[in-house]
N, C-alpha and C. Protein backbone atom coordinates (compact mmCIF):
# COMPACT_ATOMS: atom_id res chain seq x y z
N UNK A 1 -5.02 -26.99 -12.44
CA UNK A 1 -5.04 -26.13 -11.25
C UNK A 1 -4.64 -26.97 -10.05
N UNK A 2 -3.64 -26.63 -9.15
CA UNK A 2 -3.63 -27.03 -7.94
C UNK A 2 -4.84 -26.92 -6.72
N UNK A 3 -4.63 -28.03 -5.92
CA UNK A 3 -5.26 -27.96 -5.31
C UNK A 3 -4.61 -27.04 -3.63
N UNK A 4 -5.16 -26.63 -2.70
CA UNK A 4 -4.73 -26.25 -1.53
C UNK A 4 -3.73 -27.10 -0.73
N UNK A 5 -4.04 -28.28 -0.63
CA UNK A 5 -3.31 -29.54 0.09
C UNK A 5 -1.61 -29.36 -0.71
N UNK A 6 -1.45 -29.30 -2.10
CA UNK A 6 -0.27 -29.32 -2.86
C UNK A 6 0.51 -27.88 -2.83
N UNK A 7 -0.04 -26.85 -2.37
CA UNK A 7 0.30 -25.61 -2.29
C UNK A 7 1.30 -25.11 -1.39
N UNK A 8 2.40 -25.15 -1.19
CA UNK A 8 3.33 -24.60 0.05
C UNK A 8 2.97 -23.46 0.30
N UNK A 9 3.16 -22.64 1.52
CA UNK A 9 3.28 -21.78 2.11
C UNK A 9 4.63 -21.06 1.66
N UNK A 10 4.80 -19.47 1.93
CA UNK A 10 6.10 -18.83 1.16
C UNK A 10 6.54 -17.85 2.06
N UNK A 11 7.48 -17.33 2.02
CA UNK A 11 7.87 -16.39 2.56
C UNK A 11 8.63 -15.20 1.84
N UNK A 12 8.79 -13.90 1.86
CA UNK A 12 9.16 -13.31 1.62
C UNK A 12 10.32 -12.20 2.66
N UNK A 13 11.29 -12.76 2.18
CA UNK A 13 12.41 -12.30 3.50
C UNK A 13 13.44 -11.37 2.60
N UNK A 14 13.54 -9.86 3.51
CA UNK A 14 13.85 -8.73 3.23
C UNK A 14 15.43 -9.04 3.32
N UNK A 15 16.21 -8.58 2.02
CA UNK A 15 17.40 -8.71 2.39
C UNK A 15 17.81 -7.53 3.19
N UNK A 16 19.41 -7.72 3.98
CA UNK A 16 20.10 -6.77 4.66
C UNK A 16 18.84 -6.83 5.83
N UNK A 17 18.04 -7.87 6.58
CA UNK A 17 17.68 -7.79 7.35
C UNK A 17 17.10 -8.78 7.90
N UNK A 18 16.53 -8.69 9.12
CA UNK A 18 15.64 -9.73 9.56
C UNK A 18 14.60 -9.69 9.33
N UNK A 19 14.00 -9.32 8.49
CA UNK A 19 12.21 -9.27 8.45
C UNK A 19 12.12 -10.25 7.54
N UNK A 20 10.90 -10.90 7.98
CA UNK A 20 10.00 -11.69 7.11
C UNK A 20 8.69 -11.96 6.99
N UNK A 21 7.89 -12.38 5.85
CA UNK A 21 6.43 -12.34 5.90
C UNK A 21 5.86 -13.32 5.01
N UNK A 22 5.05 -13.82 5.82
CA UNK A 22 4.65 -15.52 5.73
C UNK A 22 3.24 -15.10 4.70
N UNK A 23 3.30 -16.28 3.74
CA UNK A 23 2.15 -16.16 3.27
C UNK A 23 1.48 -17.64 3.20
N UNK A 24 0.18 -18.36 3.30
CA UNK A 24 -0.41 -19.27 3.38
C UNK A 24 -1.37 -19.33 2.44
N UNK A 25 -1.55 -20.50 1.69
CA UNK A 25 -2.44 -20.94 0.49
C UNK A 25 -3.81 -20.28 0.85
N UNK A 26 -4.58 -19.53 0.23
CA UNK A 26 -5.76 -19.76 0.71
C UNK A 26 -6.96 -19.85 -0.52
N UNK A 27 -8.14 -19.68 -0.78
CA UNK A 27 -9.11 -19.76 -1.65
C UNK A 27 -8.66 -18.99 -2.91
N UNK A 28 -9.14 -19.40 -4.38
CA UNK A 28 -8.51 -19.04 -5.58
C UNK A 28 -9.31 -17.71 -5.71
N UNK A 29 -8.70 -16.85 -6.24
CA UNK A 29 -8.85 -15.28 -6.36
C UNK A 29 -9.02 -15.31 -7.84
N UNK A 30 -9.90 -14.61 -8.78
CA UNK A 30 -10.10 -14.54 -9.92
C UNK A 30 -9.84 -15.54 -10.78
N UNK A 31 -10.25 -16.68 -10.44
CA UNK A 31 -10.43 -18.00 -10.74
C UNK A 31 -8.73 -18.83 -10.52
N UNK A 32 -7.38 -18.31 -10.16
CA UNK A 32 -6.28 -18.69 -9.78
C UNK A 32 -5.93 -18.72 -8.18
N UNK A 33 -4.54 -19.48 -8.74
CA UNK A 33 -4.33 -19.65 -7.02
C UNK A 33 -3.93 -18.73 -6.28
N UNK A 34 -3.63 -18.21 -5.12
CA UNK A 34 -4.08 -17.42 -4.69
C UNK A 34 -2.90 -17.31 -2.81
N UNK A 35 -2.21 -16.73 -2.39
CA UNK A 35 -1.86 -16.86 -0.95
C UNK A 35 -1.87 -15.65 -0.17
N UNK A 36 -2.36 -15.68 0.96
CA UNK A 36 -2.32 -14.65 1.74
C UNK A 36 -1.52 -14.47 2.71
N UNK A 37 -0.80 -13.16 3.03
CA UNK A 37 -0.15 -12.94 4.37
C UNK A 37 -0.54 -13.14 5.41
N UNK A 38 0.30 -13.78 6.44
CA UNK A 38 -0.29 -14.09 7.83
C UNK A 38 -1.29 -13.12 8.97
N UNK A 39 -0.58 -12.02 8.42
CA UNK A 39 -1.02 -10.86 9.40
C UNK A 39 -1.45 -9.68 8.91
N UNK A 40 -1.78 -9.81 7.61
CA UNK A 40 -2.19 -8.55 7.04
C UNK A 40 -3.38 -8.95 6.08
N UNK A 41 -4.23 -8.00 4.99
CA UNK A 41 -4.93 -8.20 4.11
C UNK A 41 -3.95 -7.99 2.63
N UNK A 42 -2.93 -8.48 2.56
CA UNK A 42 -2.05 -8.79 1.44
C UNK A 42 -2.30 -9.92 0.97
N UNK A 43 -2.39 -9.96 -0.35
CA UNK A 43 -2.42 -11.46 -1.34
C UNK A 43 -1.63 -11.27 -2.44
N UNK A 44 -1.17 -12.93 -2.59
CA UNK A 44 0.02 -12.73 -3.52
C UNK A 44 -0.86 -13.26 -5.03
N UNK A 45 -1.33 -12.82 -5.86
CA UNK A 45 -2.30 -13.45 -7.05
C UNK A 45 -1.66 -12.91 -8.11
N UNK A 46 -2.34 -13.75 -9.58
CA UNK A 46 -2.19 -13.43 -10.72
C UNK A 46 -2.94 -12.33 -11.03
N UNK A 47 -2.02 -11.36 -11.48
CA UNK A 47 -3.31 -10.20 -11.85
C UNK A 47 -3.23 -9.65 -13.17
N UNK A 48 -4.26 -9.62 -13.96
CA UNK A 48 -4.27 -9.44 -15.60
C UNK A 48 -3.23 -8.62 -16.12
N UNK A 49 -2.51 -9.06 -17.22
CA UNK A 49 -1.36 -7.86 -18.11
C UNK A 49 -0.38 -7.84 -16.80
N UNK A 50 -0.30 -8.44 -15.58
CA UNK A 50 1.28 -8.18 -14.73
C UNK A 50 2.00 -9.61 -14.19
N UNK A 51 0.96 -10.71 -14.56
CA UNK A 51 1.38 -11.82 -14.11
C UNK A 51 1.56 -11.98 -12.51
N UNK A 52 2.25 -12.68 -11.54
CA UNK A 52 2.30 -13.11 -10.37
C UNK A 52 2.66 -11.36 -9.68
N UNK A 53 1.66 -10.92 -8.59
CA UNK A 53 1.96 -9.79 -7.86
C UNK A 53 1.86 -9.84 -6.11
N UNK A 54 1.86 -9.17 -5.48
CA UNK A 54 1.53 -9.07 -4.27
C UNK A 54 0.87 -7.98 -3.97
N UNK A 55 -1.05 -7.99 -3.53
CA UNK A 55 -2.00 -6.95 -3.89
C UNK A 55 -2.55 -6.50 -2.84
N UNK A 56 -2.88 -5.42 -2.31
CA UNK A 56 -3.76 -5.20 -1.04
C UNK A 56 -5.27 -5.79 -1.43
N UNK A 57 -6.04 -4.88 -0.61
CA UNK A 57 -7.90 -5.54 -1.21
C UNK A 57 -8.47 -4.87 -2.55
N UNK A 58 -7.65 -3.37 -2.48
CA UNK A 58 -8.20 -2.87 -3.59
C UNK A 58 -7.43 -3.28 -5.07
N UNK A 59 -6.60 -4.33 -5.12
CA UNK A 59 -5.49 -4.95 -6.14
C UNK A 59 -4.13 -3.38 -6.54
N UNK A 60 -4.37 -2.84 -5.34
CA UNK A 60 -3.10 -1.64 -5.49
C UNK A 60 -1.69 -2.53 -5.58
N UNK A 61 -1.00 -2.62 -6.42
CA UNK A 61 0.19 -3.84 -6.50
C UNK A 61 1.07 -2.98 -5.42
N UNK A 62 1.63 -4.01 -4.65
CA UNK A 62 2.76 -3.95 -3.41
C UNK A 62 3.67 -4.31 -3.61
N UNK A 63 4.32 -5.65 -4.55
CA UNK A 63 5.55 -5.98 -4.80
C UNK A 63 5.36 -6.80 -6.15
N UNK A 64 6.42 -7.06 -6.87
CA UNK A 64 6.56 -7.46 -8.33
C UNK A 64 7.97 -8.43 -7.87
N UNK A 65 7.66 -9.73 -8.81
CA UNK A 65 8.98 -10.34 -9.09
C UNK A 65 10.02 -9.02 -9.99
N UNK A 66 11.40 -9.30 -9.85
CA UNK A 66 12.28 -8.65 -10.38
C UNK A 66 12.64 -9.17 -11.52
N UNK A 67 12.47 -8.67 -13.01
CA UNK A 67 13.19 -9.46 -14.04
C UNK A 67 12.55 -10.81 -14.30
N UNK A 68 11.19 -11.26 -14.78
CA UNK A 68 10.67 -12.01 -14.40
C UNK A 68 9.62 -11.62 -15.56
N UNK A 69 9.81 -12.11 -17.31
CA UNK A 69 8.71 -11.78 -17.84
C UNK A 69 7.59 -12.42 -17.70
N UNK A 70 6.02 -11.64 -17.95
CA UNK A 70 5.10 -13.18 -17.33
C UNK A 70 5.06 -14.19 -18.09
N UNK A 71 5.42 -14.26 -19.72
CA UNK A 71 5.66 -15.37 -20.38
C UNK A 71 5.81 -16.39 -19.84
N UNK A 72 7.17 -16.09 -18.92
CA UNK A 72 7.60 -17.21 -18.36
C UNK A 72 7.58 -17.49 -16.90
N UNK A 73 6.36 -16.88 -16.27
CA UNK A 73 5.34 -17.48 -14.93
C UNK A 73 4.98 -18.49 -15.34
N UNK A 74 4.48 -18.98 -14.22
CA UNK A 74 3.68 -20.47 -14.06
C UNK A 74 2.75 -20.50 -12.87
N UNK A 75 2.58 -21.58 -12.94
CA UNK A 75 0.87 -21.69 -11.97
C UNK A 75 1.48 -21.01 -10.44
N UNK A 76 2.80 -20.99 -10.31
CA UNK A 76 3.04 -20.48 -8.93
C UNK A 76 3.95 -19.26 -9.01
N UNK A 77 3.79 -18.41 -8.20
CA UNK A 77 4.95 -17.42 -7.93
C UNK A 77 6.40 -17.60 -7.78
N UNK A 78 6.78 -16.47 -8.79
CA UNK A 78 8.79 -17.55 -9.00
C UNK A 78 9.01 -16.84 -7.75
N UNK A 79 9.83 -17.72 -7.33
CA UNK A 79 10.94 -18.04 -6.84
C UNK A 79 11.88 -16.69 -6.82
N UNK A 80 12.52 -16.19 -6.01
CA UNK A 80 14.01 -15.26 -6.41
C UNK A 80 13.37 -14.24 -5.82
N UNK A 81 13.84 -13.36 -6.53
CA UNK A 81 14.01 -11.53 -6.22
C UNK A 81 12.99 -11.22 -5.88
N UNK A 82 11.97 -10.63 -5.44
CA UNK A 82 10.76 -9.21 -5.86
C UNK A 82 11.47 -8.02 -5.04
N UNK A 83 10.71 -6.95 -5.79
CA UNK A 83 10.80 -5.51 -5.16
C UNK A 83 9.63 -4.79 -4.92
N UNK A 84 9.49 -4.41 -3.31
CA UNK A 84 7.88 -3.81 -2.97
C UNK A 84 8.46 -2.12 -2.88
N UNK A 85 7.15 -1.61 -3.43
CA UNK A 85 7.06 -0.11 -2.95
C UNK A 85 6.24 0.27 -1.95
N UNK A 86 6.79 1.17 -1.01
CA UNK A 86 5.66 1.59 0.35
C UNK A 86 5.81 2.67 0.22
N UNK A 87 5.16 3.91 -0.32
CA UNK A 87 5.36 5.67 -0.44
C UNK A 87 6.82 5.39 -1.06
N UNK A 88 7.46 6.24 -0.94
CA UNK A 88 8.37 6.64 -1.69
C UNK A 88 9.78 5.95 -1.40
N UNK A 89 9.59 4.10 -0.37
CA UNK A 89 10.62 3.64 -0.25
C UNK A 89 10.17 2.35 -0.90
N UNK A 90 11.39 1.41 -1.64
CA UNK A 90 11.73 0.41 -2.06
C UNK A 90 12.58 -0.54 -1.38
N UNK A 91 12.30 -2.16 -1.36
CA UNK A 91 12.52 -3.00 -0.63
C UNK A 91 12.97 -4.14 -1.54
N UNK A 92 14.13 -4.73 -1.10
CA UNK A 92 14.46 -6.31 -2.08
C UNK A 92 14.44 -7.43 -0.96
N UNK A 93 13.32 -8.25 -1.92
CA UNK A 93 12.89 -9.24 -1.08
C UNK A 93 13.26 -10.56 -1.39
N UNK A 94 13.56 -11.76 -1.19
CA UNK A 94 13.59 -13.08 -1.66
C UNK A 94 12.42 -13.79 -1.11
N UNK A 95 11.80 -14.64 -2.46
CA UNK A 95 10.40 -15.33 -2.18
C UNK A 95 11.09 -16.68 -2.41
N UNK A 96 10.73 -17.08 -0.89
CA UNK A 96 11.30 -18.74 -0.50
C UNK A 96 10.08 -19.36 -0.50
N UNK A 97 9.75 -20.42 -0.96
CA UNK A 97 8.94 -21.69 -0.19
C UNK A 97 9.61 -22.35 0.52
N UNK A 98 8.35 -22.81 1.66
CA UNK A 98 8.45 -23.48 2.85
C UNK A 98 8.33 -24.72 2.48
């Protein structure tokens, strides 16, 4: 398990736009690691049978890596594509570390 100190910070930046949304290491969530959005109650965690997600408080999933079986996750959130749903619109995002 990583520790916090080894953990980068990430971002998730909306293509075809300027938006972006910072997430920062914080305390391990269901015994894994764990990052939260700067400005919201979003966390990006491992969550059972879906592998690496991005969850509100009630673990309602918000965004999914794209193409990304969890086989082949690892202790951190890949890298590349995800796609979030908000009501009935869809978003393609790229998850950068800082």
């Amino acid at each position: 398990m990583i520790n916090l100190s080894e953990k980068p910070s990430l971002e998730f930046r909306r293509r075809n736009e300027s938006s972006t949304y910072r997430y920062h290491p914080c305390d391990p969530i269901n015994g894994f690691p764990a990052w939260k959005r700067e400005n919201a109650d979003l966390h990006v965690i491992q969550l059972e049978g879906f592998g690496w997600v991005c969850v509100d408080n009630q673990n309602q999933i918000h965004a999914i890596p794209w193409g990304v079986p969890t086989t082949l996750m690892n202790e951190r959130p890949p890298a590349g594509e995800w796609v979030s749903k908000k009501g009935d619109i869809s978003y393609v995002y790229d998850l950068v570390y800082l």
